[in-house]
Protein backbone atom coordinates (compact mmCIF):
# COMPACT_ATOMS: atom_id res chain seq x y z
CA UNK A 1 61.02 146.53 137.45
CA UNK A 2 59.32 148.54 134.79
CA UNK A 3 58.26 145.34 133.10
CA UNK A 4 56.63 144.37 136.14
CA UNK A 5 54.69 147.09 136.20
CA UNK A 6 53.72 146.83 132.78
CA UNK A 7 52.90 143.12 132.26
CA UNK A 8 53.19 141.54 135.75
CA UNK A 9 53.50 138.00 134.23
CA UNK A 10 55.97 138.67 131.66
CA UNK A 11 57.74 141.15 134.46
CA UNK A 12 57.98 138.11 136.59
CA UNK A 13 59.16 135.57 134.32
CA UNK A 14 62.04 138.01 132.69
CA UNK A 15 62.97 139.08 136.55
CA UNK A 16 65.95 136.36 137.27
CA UNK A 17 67.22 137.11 133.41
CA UNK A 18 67.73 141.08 134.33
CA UNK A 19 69.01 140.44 137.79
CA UNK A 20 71.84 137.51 137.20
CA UNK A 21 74.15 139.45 135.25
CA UNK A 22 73.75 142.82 137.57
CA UNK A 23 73.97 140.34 140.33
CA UNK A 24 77.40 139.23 138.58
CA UNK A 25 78.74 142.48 137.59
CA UNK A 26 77.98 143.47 141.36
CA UNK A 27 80.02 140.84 142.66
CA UNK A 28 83.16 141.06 140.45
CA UNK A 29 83.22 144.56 140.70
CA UNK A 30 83.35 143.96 145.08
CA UNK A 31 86.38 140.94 143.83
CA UNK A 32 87.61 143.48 141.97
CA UNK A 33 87.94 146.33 144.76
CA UNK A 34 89.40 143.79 147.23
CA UNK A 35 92.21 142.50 145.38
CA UNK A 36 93.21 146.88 143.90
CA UNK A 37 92.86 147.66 147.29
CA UNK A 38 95.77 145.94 148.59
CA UNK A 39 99.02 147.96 149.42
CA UNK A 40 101.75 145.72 148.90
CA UNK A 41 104.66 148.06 150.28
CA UNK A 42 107.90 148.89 147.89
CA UNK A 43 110.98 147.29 148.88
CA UNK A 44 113.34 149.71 151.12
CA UNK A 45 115.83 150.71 149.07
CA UNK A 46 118.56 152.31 151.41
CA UNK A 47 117.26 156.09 150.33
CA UNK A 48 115.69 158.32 153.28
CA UNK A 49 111.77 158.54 152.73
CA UNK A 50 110.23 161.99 151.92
């Protein structure tokens, strides 16, 4: 964004090169959250919950 500002051609042109990767890191991070998320309860194992 601050390239843009600076050299509106250049800012343009480097625009999809700064924004795949975040883009990326944005969407395993959401894959990532999903799949921790996921309780998967312990097996009962005869003893009286606390």
């Amino acid at each position: 964004m601050f390239a843009r500002f600076l050299a509106p051609d250049l800012g343009a042109e480097i625009s999809p090169f700064a924004m795949t990767p975040a883009a990326v890191a944005e969407l395993s991070f959401i894959a990532w959250l999903l799949v921790r998320a996921v309780r998967i309860p312990e097996a009962e194992t005869g003893r009286l919950a606390r």
